[in-house]
Protein backbone atom coordinates (compact mmCIF):
# COMPACT_ATOMS: atom_id res chain seq x y z
CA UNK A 1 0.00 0.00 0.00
CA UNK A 2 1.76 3.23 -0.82
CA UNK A 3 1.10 7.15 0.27
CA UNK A 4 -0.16 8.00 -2.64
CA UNK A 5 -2.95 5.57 -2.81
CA UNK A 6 -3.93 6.81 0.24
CA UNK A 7 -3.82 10.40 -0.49
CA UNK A 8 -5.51 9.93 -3.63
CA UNK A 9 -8.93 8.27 -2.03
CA UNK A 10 -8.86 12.08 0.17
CA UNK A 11 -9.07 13.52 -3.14
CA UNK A 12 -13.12 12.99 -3.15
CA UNK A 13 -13.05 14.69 0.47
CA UNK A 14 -12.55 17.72 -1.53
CA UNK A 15 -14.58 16.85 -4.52
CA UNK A 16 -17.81 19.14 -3.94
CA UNK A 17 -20.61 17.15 -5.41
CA UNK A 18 -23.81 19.44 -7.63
CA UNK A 19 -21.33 22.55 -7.66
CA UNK A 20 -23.47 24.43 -10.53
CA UNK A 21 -26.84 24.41 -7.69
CA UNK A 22 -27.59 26.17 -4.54
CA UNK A 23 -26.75 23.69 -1.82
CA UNK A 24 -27.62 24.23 2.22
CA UNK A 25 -24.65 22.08 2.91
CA UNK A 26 -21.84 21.00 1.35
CA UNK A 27 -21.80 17.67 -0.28
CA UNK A 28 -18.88 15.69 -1.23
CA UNK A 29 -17.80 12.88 -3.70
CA UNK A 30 -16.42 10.86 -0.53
CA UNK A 31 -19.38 10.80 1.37
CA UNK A 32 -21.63 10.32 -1.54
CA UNK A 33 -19.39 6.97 -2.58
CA UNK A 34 -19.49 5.86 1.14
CA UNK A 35 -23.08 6.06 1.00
CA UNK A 36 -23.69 4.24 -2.51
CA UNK A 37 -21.83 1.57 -0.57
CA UNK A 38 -23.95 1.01 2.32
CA UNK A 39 -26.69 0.99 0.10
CA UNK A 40 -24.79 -1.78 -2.07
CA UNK A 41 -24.83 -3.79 1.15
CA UNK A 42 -28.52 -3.39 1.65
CA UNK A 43 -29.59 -4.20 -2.02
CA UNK A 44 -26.86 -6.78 -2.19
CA UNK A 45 -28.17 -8.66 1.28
CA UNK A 46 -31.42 -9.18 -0.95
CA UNK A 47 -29.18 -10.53 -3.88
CA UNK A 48 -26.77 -13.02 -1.52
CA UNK A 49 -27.17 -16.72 -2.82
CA UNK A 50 -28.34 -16.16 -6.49
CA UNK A 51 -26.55 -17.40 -9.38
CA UNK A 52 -23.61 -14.93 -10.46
CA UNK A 53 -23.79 -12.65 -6.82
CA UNK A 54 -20.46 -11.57 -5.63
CA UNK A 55 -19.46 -10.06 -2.69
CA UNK A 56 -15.55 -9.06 -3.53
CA UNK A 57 -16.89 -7.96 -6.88
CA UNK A 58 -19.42 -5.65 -5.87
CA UNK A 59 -16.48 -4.41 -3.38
CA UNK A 60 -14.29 -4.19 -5.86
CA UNK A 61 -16.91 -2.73 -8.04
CA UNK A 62 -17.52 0.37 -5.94
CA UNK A 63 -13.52 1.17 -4.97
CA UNK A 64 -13.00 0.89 -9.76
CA UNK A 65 -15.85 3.67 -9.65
CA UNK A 66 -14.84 5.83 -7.07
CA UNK A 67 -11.35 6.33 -8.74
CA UNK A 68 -12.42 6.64 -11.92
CA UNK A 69 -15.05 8.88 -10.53
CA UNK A 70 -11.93 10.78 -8.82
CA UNK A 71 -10.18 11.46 -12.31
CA UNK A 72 -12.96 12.72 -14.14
CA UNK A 73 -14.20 15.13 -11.53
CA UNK A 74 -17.00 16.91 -11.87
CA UNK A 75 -18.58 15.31 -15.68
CA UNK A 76 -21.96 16.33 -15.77
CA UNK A 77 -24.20 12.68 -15.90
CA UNK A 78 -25.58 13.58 -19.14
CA UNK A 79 -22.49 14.42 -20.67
CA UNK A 80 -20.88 11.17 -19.70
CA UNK A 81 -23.92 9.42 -20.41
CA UNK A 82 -23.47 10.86 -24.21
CA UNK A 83 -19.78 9.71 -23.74
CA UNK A 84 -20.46 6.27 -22.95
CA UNK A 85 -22.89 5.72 -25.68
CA UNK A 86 -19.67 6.79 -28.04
CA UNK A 87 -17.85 3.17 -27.33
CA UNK A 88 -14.50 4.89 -29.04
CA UNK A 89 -14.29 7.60 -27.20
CA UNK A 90 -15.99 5.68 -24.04
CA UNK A 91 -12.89 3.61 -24.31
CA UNK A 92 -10.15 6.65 -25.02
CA UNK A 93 -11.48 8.31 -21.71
CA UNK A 94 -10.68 5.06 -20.11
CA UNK A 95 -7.57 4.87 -21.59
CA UNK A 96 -6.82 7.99 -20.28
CA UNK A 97 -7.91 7.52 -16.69
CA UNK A 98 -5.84 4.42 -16.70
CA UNK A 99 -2.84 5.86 -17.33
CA UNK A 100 -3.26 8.92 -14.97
CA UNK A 101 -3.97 5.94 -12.06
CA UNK A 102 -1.60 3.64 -12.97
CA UNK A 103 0.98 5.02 -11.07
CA UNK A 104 -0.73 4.63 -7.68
CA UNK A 105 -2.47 1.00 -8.15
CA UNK A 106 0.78 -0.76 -9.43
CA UNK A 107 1.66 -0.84 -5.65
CA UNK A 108 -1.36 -2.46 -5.19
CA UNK A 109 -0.53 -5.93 -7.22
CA UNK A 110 -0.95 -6.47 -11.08
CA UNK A 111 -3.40 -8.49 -9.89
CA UNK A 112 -5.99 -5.54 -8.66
CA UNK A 113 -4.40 -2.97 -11.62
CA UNK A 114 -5.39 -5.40 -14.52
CA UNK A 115 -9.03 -5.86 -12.75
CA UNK A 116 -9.63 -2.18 -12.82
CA UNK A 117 -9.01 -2.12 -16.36
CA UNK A 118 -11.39 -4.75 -17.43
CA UNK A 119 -13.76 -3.53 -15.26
CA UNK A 120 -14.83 -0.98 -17.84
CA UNK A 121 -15.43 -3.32 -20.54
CA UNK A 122 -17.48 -5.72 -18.70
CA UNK A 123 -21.32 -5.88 -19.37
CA UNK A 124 -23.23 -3.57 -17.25
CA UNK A 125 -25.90 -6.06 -16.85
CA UNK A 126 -24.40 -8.16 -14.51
CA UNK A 127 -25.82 -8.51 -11.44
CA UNK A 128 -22.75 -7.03 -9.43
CA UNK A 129 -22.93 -4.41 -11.60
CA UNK A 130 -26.29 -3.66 -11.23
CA UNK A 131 -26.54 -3.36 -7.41
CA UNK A 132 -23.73 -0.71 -7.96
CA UNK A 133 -25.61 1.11 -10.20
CA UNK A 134 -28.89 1.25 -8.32
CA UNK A 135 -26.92 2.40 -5.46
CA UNK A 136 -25.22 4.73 -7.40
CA UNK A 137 -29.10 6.20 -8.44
CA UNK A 138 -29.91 6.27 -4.84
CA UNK A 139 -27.32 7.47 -3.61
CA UNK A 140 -27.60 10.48 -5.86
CA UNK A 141 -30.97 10.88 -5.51
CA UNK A 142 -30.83 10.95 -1.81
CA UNK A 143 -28.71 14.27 -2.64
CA UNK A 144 -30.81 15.66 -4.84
CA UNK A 145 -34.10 15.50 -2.40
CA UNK A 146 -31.79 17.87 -0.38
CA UNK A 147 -31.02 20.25 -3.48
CA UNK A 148 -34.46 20.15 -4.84
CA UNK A 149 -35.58 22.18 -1.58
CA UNK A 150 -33.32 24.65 -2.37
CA UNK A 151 -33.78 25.11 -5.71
CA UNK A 152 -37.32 25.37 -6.42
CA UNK A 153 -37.85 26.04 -9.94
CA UNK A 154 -34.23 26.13 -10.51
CA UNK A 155 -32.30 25.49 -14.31
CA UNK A 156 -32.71 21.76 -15.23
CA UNK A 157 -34.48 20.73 -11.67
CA UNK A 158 -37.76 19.36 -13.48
CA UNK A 159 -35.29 17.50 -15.88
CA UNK A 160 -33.30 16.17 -13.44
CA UNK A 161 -36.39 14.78 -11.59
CA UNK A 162 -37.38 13.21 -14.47
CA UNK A 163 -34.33 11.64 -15.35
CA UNK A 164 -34.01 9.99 -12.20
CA UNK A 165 -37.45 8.62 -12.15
CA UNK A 166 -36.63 7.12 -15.47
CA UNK A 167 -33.50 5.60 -14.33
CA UNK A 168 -34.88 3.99 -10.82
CA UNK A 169 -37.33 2.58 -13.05
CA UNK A 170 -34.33 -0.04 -14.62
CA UNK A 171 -34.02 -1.74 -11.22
CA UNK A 172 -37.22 -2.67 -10.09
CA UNK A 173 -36.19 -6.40 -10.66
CA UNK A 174 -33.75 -5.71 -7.87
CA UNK A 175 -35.96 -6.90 -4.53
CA UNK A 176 -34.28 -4.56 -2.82
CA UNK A 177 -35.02 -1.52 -4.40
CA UNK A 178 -38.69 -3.00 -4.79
CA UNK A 179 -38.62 -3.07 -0.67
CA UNK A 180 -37.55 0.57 -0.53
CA UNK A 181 -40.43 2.08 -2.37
CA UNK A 182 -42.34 -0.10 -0.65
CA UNK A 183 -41.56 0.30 2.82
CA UNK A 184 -40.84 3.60 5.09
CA UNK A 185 -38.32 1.79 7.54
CA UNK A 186 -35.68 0.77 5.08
CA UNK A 187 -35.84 3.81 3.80
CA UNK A 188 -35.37 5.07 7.24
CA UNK A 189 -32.19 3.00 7.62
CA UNK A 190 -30.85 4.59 4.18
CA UNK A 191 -31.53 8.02 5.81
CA UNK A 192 -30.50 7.28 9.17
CA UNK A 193 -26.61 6.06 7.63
CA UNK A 194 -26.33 9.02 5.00
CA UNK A 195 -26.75 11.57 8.11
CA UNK A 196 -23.39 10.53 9.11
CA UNK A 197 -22.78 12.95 6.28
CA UNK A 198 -22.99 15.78 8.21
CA UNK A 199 -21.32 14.92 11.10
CA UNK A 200 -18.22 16.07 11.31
CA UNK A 201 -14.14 14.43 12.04
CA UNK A 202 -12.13 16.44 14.35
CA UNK A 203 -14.99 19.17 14.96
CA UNK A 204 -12.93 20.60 17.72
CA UNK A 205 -10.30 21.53 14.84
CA UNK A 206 -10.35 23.94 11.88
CA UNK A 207 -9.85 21.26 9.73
CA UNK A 208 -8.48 21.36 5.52
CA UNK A 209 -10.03 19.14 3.84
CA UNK A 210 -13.09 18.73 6.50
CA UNK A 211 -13.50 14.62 6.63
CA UNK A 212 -16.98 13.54 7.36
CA UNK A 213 -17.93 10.33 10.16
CA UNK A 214 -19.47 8.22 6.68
CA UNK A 215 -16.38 9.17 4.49
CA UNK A 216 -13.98 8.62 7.22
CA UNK A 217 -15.94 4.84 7.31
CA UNK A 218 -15.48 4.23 3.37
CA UNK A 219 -11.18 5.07 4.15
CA UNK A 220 -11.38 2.38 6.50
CA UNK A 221 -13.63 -0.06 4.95
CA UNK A 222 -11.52 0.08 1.62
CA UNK A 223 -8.01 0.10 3.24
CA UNK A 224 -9.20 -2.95 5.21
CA UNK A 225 -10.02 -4.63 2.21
CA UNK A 226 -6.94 -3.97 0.27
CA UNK A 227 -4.95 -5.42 3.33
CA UNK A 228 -6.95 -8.05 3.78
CA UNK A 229 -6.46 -8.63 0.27
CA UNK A 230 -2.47 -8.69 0.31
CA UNK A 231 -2.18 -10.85 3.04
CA UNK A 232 -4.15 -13.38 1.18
CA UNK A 233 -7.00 -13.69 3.26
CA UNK A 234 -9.85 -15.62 2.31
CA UNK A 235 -13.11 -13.93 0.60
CA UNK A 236 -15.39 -13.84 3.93
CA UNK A 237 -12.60 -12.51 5.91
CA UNK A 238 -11.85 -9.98 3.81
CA UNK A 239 -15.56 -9.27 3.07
CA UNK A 240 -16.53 -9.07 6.74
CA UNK A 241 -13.43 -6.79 7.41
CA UNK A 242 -14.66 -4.06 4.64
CA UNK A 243 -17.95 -3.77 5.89
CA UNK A 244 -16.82 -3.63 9.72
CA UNK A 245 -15.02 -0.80 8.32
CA UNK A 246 -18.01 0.29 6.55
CA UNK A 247 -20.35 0.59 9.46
CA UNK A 248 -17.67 0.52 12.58
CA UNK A 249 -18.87 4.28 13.46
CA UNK A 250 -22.22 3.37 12.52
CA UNK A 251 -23.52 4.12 16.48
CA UNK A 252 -22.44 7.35 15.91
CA UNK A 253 -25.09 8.37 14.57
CA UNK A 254 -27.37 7.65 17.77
CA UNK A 255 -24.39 9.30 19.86
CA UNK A 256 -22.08 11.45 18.21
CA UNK A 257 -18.75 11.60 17.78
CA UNK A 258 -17.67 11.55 21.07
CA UNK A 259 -13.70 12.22 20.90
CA UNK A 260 -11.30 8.83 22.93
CA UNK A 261 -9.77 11.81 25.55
CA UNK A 262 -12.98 12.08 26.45
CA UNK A 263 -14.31 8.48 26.68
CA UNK A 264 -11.31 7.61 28.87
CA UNK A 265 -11.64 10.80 31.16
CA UNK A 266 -13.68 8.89 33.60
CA UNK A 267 -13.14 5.46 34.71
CA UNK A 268 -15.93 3.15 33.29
CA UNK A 269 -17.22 5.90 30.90
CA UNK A 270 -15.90 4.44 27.91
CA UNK A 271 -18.02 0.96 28.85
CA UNK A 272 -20.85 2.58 29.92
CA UNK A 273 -21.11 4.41 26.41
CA UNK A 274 -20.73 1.21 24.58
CA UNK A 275 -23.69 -0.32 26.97
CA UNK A 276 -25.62 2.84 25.83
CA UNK A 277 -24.76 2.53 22.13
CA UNK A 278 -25.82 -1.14 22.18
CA UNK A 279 -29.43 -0.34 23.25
CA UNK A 280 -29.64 2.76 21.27
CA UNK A 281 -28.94 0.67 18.18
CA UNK A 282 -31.22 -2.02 19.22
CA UNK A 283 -33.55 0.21 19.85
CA UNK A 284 -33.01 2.42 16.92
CA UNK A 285 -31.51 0.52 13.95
CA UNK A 286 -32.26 -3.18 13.92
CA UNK A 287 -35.68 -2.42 13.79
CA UNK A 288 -35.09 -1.15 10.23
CA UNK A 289 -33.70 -4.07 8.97
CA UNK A 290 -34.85 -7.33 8.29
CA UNK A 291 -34.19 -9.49 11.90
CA UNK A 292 -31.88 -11.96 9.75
CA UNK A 293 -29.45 -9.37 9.42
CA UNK A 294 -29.14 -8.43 12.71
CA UNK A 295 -25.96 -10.86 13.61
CA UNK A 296 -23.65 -9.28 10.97
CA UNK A 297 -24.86 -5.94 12.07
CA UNK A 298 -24.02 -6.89 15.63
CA UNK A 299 -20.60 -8.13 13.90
CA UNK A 300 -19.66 -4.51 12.29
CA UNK A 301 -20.71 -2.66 15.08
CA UNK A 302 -20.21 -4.30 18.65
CA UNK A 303 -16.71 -5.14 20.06
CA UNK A 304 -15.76 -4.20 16.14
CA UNK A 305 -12.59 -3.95 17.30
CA UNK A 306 -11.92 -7.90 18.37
CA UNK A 307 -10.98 -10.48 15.74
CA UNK A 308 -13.10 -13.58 16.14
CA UNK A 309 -13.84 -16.78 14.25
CA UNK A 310 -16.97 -19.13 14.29
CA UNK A 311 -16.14 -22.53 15.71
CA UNK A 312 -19.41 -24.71 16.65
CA UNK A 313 -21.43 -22.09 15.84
CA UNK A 314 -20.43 -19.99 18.27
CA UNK A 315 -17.85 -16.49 17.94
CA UNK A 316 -14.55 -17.44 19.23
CA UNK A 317 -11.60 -14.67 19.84
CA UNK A 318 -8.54 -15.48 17.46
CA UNK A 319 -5.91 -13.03 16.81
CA UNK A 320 -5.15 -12.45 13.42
CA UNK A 321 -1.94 -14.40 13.15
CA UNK A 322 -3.73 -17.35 14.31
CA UNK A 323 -6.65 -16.67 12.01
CA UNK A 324 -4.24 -16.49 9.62
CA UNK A 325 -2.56 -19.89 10.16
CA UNK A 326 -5.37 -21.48 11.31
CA UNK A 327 -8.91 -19.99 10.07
CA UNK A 328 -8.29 -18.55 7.30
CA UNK A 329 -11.11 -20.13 5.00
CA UNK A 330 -14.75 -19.18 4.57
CA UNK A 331 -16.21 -21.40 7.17
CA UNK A 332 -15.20 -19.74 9.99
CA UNK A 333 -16.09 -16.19 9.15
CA UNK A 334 -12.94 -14.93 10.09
CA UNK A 335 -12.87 -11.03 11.04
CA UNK A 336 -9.98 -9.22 11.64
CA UNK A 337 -11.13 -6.55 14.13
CA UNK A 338 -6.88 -5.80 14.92
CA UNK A 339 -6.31 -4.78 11.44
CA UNK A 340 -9.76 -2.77 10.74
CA UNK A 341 -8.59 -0.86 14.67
CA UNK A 342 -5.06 0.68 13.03
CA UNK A 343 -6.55 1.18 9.26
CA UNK A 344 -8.91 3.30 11.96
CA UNK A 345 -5.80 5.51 13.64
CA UNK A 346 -4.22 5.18 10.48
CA UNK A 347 -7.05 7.12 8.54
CA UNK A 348 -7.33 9.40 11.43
CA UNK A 349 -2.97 10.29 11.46
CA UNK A 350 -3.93 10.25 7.48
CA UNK A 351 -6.25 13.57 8.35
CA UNK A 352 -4.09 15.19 10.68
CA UNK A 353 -1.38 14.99 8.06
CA UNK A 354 -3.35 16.59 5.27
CA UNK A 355 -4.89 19.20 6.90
CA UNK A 356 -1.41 20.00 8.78
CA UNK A 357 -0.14 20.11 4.78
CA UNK A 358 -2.83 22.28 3.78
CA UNK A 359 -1.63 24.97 5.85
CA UNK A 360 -3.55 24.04 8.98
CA UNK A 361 -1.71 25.41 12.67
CA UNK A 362 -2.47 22.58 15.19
CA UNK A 363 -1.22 21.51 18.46
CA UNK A 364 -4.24 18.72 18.59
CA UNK A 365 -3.09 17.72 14.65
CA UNK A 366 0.78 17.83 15.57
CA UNK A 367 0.31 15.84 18.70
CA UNK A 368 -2.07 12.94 17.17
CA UNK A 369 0.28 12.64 14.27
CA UNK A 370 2.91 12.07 16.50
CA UNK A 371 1.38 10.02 18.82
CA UNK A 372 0.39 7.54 16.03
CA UNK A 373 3.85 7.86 14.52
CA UNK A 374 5.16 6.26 18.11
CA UNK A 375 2.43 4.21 18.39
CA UNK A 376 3.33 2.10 15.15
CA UNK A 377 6.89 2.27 14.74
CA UNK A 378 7.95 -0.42 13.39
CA UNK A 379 4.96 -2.68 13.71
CA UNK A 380 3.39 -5.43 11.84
CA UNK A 381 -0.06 -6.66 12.70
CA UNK A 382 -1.83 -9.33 11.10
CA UNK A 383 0.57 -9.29 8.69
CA UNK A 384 0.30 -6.30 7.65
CA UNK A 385 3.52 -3.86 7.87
CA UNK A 386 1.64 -0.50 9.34
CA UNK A 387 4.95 0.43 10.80
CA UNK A 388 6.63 1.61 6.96
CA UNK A 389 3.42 2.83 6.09
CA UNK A 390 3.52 5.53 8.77
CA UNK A 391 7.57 5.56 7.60
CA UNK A 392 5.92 7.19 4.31
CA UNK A 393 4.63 9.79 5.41
């Protein structure tokens, strides 16, 4: 994993999303990506067990789209739409964003570099492909409920409006998007996740880029992947650590961001809090989902940090070099709660270093960078070499 992988992915925390419309808050490419993603999972929960459904390459999937989404900025939807339509120059833009990215996912492992490249030319009608793509529409019209209020009347608002009718009218053969015109609580549950949108990272700091509690969740859930993915762990392990990465802040939204200085203040607070956050989500979030989803929700968001196994049916605590020489293979739902806990500070030293670039005067920044930069040197966990990582930067 190199720096400038890294760096690039905070690229779409500065990425300002419906630029050319009036906008009561700011919304960014990051966030909206981290959202399409949690909706992937709940269209793609529907989809689990049919004939062609893929986990890794719905994963997969969404991190090819958000960089390519990264190069091309700001392309207006119909003007890429007209693009696409053009397969010669469809494929020249591609050509183009390939080389501009190369650089950054060689790193990464021919492997994942040659993937992204024939990701483009692969049938959009897959069904991968197509839970992507309905998340994408969601995702975006989520957004655009917002804008609409803002811009009543406004240039190209009845259009738009229109063409996004049209569009979430190609996936009613998904069940899951069937479910959410259907039914008010799932939609609640999309809601309730894409307010994590406006809470804020490091609100006690004048922050540059500002890093959102959902986008910070996509950083981890894809850096957990792609380490998961280098020291060759098995596709449910690696699965189950991206989306514990995914929804690991998840309570958050019932609580708030409530900074670790202050959690460990106060002897006992920090359990007590995680007692609250358990009934609160109880209470608040597994209602909204169907009941047979409620043990890999419990998975992503209680004791997220622990890595655990199934043995008899029953969660066992492993450690990741023992998952690794021991349970590492599908049947024991390995998770790797070690390695999502330092992609977690190591997203959060990430932030401190950018802003610090961007000009930003810090004590808080300069003394959680270095604290980090202790904390890691020289370490290795589950494999993976976090120690030289920090050396990067």
């Amino acid at each position: 994993m190199r720096k400038a992988f890294i760096l690039k992915i905070y690229d779409g925390a500065t990425m300002q999303r419906w630029n050319d419309k009036i906008r009561p808050v700011e919304l960014r490419e990051l966030d909206k990506q981290a959202h399409k993603m949690i909706i992937a999972w709940f269209l793609g929960k529907f989809e689990e067990g049919k004939e062609g459904f893929d986990w890794g390459e719905v994963i997969e999937g969404g991190l090819f789209e958000f960089l390519h989404r990264l190069v091309i900025t700001d392309l207006k939807p119909q003007v890429f739409d007209r693009i696409k339509g053009d397969q010669a120059r469809y494929k020249q833009l591609n050509e183009w964003v390939f080389e501009r990215l190369e650089p950054i996912l060689s790193p990464l492992g021919t492997g994942l570099n040659e993937r992204f490249r024939g990701y483009f030319d692969q049938s959009d009608d897959t069904i991968n492909k197509r839970v992507l793509s309905a998340a994408h529409f969601y995702a975006t019209q989520w957004e655009f409920n917002i804008i609409e209020r803002a811009n009543p009347g406004g240039y190209e608002m009845p259009e738009i409006k229109v063409l996004l009718q049209e569009r979430q009218e190609r996936y009613y053969d998904l069940k899951g998007i069937q479910h959410l015109a259907l039914y008010g609580k799932y939609r609640n549950f999309i809601d309730l996740c894409g307010q994590l949108r406006f809470q804020l990272r490091w609100g006690h700091v004048n922050m540059i880029p500002r890093t959102s509690v959902l986008g910070h969740m996509l950083v981890v859930a894809l850096l957990s992947y792609l380490f998961s993915r280098e020291i060759d762990a098995c596709p449910k392990r690696s699965v189950n650590n991206y989306f514990t990465g995914l929804f690991h802040d998840l309570p958050e939204v019932l609580t708030r961001d409530i900074i670790s200085p202050v959690k460990r203040s106060i002897e006992g607070l920090e359990e007590l809090l995680k007692t609250y956050e358990r009934e609160l989500m109880e209470k608040e979030v597994f209602n909204l989902i169907p009941p047979a989803w409620h043990e890999d929700m419990q998975m992503y968001t209680e004791n997220e940090f622990s890595s655990i196994v199934t043995l008899d049916k029953k969660i066992r605590p492993a450690d990741s070099d023992t998952i690794t020489a021991a349970y590492n293979d599908d049947t024991y739902n390995p998770r790797d709660g070690e390695i999502v806990r330092a992609v977690d500070h190591l997203a959060a030293f990430v932030e401190a270093h950018v802003a610090l670039e961007n000009g930003v005067n810090s004590k808080e920044l300069l003394g959680a960078k270095k604290t980090f930069l202790e904390q890691y040197r020289g370490k290795i966990i589950g494999g993976v070499r976090f120690g030289e990582l920090y050396e990067d930067f």
